[in-house]
Protein backbone atom coordinates (compact mmCIF):
# COMPACT_ATOMS: atom_id res chain seq x y z
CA UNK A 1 0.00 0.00 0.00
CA UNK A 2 2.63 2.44 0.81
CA UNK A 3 4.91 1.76 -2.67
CA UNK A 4 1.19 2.61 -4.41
CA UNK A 5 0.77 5.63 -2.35
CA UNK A 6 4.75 6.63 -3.36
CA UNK A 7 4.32 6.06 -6.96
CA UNK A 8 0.89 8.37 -7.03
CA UNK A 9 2.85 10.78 -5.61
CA UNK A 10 5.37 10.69 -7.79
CA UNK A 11 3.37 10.53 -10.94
CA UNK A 12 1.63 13.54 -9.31
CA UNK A 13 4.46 15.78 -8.65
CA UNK A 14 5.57 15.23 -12.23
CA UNK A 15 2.68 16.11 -13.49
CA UNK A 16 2.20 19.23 -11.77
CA UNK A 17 5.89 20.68 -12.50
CA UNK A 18 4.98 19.54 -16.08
CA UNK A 19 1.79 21.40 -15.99
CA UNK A 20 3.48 24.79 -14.35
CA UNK A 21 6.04 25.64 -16.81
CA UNK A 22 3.62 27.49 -18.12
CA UNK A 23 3.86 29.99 -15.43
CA UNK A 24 7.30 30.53 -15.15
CA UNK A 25 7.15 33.07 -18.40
CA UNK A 26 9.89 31.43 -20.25
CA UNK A 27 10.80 33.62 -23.39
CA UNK A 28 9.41 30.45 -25.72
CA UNK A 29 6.19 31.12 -23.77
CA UNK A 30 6.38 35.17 -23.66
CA UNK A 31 6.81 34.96 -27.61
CA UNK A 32 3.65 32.40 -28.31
CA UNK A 33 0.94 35.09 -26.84
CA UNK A 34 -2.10 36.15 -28.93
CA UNK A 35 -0.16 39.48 -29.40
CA UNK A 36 2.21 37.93 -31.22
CA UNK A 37 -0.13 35.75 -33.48
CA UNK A 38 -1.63 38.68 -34.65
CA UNK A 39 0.89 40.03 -37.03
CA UNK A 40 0.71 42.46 -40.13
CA UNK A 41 2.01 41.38 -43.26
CA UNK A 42 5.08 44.21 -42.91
CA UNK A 43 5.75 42.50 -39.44
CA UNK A 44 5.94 39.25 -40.97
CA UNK A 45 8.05 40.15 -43.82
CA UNK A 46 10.53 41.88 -41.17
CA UNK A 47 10.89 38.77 -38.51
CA UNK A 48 11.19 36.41 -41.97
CA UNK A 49 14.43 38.96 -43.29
CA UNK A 50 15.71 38.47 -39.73
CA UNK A 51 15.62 34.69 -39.59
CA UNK A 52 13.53 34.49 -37.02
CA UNK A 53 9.98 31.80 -36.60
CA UNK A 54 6.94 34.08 -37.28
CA UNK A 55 4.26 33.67 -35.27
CA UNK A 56 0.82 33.73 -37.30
CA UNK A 57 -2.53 33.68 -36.84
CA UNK A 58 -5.65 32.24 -39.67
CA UNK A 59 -5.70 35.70 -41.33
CA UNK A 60 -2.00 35.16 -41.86
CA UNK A 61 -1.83 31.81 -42.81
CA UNK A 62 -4.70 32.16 -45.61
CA UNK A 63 -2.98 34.75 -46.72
CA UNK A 64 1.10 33.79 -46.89
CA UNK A 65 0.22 29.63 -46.71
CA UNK A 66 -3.14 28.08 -47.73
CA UNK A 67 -6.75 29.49 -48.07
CA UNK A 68 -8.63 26.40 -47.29
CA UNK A 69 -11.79 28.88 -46.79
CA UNK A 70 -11.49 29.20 -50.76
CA UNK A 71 -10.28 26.20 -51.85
CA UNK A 72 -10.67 23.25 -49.32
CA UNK A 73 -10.19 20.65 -51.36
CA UNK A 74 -7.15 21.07 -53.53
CA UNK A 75 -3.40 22.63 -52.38
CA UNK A 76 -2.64 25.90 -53.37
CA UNK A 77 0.56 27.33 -51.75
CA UNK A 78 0.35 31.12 -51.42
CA UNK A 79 3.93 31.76 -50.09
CA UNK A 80 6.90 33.30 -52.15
CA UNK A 81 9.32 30.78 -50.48
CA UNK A 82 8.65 27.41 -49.17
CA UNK A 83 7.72 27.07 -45.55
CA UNK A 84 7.44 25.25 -42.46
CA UNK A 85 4.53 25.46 -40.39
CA UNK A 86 5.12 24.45 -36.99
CA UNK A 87 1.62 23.95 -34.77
CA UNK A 88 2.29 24.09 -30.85
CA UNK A 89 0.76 24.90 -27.67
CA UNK A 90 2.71 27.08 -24.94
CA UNK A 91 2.30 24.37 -22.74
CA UNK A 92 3.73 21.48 -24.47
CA UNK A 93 6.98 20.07 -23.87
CA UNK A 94 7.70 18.60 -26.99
CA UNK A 95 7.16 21.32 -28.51
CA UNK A 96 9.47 23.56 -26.44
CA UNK A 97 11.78 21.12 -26.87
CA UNK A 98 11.87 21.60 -31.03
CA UNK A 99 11.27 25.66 -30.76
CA UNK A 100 15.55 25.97 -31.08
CA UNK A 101 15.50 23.98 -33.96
CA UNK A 102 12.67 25.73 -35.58
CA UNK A 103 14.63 29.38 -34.68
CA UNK A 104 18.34 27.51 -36.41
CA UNK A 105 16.29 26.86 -39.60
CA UNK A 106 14.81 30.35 -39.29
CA UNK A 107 18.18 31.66 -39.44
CA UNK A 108 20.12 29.00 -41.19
CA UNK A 109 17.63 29.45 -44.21
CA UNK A 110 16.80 32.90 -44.18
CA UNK A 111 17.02 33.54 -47.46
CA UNK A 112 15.54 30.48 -48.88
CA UNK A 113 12.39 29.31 -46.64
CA UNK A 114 10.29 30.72 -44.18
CA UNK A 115 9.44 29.46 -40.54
CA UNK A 116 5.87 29.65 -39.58
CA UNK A 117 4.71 29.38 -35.82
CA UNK A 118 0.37 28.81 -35.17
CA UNK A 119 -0.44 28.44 -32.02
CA UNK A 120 -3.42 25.56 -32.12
CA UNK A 121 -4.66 26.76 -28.87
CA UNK A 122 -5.62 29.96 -30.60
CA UNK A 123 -6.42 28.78 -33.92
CA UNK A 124 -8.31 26.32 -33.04
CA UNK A 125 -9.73 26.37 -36.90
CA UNK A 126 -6.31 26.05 -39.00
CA UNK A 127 -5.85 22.54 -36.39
CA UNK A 128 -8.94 21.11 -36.77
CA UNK A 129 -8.93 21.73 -40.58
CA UNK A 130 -5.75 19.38 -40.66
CA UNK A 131 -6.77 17.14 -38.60
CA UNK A 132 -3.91 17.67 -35.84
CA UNK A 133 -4.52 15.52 -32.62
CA UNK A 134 -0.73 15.73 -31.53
CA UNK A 135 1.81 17.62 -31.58
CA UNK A 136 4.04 19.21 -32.49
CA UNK A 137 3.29 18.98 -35.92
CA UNK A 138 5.12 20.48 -38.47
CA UNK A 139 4.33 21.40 -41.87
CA UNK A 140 6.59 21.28 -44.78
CA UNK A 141 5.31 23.23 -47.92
CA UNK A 142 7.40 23.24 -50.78
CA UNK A 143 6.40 25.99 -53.99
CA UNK A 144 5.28 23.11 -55.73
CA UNK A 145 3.80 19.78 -55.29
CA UNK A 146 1.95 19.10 -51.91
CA UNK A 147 3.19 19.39 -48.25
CA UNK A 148 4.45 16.82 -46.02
CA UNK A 149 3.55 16.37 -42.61
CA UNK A 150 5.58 14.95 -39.11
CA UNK A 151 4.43 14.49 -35.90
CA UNK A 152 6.56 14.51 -32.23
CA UNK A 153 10.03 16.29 -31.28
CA UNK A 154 12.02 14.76 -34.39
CA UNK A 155 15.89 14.96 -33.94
CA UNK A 156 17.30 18.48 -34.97
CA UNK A 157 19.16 16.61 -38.13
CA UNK A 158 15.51 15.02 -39.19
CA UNK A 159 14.32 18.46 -39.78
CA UNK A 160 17.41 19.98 -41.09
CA UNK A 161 17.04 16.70 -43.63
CA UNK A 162 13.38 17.47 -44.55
CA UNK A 163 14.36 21.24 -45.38
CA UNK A 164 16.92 19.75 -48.20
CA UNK A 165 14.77 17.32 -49.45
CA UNK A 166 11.18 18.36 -49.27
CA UNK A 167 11.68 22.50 -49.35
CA UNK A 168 14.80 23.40 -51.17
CA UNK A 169 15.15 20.17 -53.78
CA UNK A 170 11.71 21.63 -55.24
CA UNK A 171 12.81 24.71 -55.74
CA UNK A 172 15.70 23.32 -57.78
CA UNK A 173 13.74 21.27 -59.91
């Protein structure tokens, strides 16, 4: 009775430190508010000539990605580069743990893709439309052809792979 009792506890206290970062106001969190989400085109176009993961919201992402409102059933890439949409919530793990690697591509690939950030707790919409029930997810959408999709905290070199092959082999083809 008392190892049962320990191992609740356990599981318990895990679960609540998991559930409080959170609150601690981490700069991953601080940049994933609604404030952000809501970005202006010009905004955009500034973070994406820094490097930097652009934070979006469904006005943004018909407008630079996909307008599924128009044209639900077949692809239509809107973007000037290729992209990566990554979907996340604030308070997932997994999906802290990827945020660097999104940021590296950002900058790594500045010039030649574009790294989009939705947050699915606030666009609630744009997840349901792609059926996300985990995540992270991430999005690959090359200029032509259609996008790929992954699922969980892939390894940093998984990503970086996906990039040459899915993103920047279409644009040389």
């Amino acid at each position: 009775m008392k190892t049962r009792t320990l191992i609740l506890s356990l599981i318990a206290s895990v679960w609540i430190v998991a559930c409080s970062s959170n609150a601690k106001g981490d700069k991953f969190n601080a940049s994933g508010n609604s404030e952000d989400a809501i970005q202006t085109s010009n905004t955009s176009s500034n973070a994406s000539s820094a490097g930097e993961p652009i934070h979006i919201n469904k006005a943004v992402f018909l407008e630079k990605v996909y307008n599924f409102e128009n044209n639900p059933n077949e692809w239509s890439y809107a973007g000037t580069k290729p992209c990566i949409v990554d979907f996340y919530a604030d308070w997932c793990r997994p999906c802290k743990m990827i945020a660097p690697y999104m940021a590296e591509l950002a900058s790594t690939y500045k010039d030649q893709i574009v790294v989009y950030k939705i947050n699915i707790d606030e666009e609630r919409e744009i997840a349901q439309f792609f059926g996300i029930q985990s995540i992270p997810t991430v999005l690959f959408c090359p200029m032509k052809g259609k996008p790929q999709m992954t699922q969980g905290a892939l390894p940093k070199e998984d990503f970086e792979k996906a990039v040459r092959e899915i993103l920047l082999k279409s644009q040389s083809n």
